[in-house]
N, C-alpha and C. Protein backbone atom coordinates (compact mmCIF):
# COMPACT_ATOMS: atom_id res chain seq x y z
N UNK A 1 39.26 45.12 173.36
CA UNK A 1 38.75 46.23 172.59
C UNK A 1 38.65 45.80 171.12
N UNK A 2 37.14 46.29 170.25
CA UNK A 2 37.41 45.80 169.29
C UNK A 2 38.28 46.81 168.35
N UNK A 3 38.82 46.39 166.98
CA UNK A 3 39.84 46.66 166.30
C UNK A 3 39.21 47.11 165.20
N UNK A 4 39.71 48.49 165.00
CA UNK A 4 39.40 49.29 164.06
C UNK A 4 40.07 49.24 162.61
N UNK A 5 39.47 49.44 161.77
CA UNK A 5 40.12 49.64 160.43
C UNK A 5 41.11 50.51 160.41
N UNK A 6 42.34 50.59 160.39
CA UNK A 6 43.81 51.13 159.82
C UNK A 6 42.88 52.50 158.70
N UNK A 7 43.54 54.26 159.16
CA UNK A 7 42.96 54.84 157.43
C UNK A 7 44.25 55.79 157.75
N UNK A 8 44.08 56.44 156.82
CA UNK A 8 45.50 57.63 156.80
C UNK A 8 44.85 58.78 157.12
N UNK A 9 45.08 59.72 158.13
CA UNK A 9 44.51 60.54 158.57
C UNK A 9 45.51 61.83 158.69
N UNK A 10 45.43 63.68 158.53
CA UNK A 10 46.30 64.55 158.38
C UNK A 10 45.41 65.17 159.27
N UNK A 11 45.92 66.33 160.18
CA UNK A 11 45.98 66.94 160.76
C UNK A 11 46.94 68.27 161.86
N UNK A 12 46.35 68.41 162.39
CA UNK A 12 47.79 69.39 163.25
C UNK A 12 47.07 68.56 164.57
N UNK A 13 48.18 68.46 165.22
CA UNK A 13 48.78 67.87 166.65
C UNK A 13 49.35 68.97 168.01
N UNK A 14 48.77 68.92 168.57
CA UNK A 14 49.15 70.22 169.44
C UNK A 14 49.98 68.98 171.10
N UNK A 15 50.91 69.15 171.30
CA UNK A 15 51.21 68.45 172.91
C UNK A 15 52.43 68.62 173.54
N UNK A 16 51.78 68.67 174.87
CA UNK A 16 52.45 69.47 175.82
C UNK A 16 52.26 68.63 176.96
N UNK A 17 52.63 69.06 178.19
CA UNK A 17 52.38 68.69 179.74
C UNK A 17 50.86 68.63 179.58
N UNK A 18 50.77 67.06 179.83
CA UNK A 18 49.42 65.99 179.72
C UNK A 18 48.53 66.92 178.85
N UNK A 19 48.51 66.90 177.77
CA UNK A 19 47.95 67.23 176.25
C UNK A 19 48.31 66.32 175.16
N UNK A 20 47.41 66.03 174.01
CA UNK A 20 47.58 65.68 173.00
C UNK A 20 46.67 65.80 172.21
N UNK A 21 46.44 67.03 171.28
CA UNK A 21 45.06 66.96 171.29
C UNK A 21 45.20 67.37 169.67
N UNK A 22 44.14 66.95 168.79
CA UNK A 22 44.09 66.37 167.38
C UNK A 22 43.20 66.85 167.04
N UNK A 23 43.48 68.21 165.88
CA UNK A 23 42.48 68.45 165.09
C UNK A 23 42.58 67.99 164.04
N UNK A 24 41.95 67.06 163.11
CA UNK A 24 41.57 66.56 161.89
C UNK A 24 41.11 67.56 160.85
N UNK A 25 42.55 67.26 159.65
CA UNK A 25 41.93 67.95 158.50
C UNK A 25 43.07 69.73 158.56
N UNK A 26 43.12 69.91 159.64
CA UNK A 26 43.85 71.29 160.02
C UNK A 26 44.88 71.26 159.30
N UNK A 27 45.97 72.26 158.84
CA UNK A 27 46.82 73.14 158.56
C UNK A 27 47.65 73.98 159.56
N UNK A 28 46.71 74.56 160.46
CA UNK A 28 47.09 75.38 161.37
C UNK A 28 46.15 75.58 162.33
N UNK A 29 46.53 75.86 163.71
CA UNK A 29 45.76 75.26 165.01
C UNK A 29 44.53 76.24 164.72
N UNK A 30 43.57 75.65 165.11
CA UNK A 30 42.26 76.54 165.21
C UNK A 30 42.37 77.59 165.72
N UNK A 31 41.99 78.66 165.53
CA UNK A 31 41.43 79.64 166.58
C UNK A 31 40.26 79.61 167.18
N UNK A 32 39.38 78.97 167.37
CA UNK A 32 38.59 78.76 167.70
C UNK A 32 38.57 77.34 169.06
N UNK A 33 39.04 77.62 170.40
CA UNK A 33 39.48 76.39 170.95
C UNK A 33 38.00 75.87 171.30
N UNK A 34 38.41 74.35 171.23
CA UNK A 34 36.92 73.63 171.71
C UNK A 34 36.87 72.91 172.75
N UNK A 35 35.81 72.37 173.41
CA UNK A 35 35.68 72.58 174.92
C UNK A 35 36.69 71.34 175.04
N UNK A 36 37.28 70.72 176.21
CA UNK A 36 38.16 69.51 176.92
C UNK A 36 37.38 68.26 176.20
N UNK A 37 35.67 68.22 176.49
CA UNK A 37 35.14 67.14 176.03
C UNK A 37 34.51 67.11 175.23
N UNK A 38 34.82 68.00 173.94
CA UNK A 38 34.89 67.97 172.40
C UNK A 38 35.95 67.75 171.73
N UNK A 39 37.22 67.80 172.78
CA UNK A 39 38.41 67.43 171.90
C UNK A 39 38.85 66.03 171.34
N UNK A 40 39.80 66.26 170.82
CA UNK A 40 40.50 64.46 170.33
C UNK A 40 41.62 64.74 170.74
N UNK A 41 41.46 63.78 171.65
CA UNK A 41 42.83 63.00 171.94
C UNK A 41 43.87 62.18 171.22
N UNK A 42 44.94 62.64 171.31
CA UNK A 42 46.27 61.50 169.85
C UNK A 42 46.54 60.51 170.93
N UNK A 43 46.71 59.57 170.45
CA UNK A 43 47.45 58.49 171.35
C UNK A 43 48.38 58.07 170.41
N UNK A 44 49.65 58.21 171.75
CA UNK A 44 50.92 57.30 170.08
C UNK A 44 51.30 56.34 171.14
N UNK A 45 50.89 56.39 172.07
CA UNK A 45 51.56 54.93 172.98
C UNK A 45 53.15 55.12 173.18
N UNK A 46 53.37 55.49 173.40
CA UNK A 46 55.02 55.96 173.25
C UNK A 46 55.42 55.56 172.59
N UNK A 47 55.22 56.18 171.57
CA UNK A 47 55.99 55.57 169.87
C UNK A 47 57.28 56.32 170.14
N UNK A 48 58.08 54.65 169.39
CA UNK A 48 59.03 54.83 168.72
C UNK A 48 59.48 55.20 167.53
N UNK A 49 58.64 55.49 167.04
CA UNK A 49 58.55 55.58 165.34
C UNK A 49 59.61 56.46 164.67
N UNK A 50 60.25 56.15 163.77
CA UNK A 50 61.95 56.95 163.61
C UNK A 50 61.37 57.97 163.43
N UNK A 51 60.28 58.53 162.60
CA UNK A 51 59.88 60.07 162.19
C UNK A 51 59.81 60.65 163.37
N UNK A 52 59.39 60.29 164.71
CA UNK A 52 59.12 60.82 166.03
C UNK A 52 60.17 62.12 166.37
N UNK A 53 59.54 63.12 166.33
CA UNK A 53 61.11 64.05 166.63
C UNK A 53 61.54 63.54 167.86
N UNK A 54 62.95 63.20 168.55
CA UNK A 54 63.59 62.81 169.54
C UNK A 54 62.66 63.67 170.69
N UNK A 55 62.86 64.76 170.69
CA UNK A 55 62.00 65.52 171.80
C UNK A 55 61.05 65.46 172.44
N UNK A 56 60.04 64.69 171.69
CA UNK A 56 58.85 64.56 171.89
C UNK A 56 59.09 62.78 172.97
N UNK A 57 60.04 62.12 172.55
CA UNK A 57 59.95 61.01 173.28
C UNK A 57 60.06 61.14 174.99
N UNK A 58 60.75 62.11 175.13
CA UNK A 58 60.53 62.36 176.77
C UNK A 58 59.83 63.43 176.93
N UNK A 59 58.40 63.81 176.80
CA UNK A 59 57.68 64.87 177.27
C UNK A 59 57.32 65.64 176.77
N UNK A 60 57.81 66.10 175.87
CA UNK A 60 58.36 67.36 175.02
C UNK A 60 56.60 68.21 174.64
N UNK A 61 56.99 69.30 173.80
CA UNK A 61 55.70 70.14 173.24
C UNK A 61 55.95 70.80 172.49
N UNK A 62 54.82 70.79 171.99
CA UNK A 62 54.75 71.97 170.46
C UNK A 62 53.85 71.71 169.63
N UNK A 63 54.14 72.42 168.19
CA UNK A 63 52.59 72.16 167.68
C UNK A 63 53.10 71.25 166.28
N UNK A 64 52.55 70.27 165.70
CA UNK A 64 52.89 69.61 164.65
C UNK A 64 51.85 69.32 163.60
N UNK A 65 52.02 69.88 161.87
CA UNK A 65 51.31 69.19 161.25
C UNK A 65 51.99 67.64 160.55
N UNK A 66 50.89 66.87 160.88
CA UNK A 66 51.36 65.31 160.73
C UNK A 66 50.25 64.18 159.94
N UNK A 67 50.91 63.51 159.46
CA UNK A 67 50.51 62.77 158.43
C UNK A 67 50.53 61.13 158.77
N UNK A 68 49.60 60.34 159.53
CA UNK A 68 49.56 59.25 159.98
C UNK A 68 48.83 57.94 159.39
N UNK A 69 49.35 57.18 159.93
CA UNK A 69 48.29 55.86 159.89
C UNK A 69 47.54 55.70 161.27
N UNK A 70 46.18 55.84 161.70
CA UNK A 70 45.65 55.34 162.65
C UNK A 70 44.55 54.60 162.64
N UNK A 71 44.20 54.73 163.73
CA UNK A 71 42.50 53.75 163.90
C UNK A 71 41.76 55.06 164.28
N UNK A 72 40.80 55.22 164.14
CA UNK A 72 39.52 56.31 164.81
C UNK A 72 38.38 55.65 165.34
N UNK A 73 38.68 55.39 166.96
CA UNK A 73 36.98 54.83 167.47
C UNK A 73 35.64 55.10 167.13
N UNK A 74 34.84 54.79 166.62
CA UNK A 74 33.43 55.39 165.82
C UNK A 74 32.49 55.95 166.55
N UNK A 75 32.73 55.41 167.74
CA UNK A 75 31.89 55.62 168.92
C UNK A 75 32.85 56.63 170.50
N UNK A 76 31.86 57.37 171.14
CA UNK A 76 32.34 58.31 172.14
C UNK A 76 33.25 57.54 173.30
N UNK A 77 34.18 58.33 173.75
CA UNK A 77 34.26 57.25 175.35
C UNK A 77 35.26 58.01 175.64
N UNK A 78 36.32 57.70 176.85
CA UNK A 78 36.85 58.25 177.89
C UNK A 78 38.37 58.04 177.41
N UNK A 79 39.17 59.21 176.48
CA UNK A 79 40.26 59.53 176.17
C UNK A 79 41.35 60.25 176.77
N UNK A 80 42.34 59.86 176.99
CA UNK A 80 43.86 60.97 177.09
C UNK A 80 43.62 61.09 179.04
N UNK A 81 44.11 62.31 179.31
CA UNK A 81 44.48 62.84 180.77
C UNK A 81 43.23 62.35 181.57
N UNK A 82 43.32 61.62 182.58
CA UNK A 82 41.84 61.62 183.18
C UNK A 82 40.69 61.25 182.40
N UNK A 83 40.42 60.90 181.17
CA UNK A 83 39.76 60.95 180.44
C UNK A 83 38.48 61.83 179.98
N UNK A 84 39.47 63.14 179.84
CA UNK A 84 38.83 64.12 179.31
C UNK A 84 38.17 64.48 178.07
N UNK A 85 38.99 63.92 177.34
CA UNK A 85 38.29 63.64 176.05
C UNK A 85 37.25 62.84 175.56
N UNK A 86 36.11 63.30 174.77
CA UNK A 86 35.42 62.14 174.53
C UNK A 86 35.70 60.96 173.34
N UNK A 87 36.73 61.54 172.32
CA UNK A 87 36.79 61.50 170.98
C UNK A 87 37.89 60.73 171.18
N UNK A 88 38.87 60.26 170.29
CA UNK A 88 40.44 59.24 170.46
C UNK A 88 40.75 59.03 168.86
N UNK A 89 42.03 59.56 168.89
CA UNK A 89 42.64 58.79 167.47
C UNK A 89 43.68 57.83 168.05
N UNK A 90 44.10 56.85 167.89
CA UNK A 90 45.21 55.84 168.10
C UNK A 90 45.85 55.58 166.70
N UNK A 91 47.22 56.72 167.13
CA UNK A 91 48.38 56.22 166.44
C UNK A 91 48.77 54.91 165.90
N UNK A 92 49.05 54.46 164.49
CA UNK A 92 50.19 53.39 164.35
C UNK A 92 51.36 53.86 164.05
N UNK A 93 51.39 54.37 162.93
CA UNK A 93 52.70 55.02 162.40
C UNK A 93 52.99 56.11 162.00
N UNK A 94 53.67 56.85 161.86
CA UNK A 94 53.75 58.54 161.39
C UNK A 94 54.03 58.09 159.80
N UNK A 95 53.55 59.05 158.86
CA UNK A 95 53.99 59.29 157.40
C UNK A 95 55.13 60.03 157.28
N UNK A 96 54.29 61.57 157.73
CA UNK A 96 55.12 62.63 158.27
C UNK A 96 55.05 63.50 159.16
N UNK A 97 55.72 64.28 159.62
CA UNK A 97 55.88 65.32 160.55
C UNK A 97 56.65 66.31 160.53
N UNK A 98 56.11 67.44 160.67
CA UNK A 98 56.57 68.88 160.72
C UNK A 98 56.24 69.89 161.43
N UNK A 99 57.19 70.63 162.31
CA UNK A 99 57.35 71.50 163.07
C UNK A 99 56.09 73.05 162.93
N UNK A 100 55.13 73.00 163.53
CA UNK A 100 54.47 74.32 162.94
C UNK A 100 55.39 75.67 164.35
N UNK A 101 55.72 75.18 165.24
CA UNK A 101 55.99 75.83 166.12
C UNK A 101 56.70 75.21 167.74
């Protein structure tokens, strides 16, 4: 796969039982939900990353606004559960993270 440029990206993070799904730019989850294959998918690869709340490392859910380093594919393709998503952010590192719920 080719290798994307590293940028710092903010958003809210919503994930749960096979979810991970990334709105860019957000504050607080949309009201407005958008279809499975308009969404973005987070990928953290099972990060370890110390900011990681513990919870989240086995399964866990909830909603988070978070402050990362990732890659963003430029182009469409087959993200997250089944590959429902068309869209993908890939995690490197967390900045920050905070509990919206």
């Amino acid at each position: 796969m080719k290798l994307f440029p590293l940028k710092r990206i903010r958003g809210v993070w919503c994930i749960g039982l096979e979810t991970s799904l990334f709105f860019p730019g957000a504050t607080a989850v949309p009201t407005q939900r958008r279809s499975e294959a308009a969404s973005i998918w987070l990928e953290t690869f099972g990060s370890k990353d110390p900011l990681m709340p513990k919870e989240l490392t086995h399964h866990g859910d909830g909603v988070f606004v978070i402050d990362m380093i990732a890659q963003v594919p430029p182009v469409e393709g087959s993200f997250g559960e089944r590959g429902m998503a068309r869209h993908g952010v890939l995690m490197h590192r967390l900045v920050s993270i905070r509990r919206l719920r």
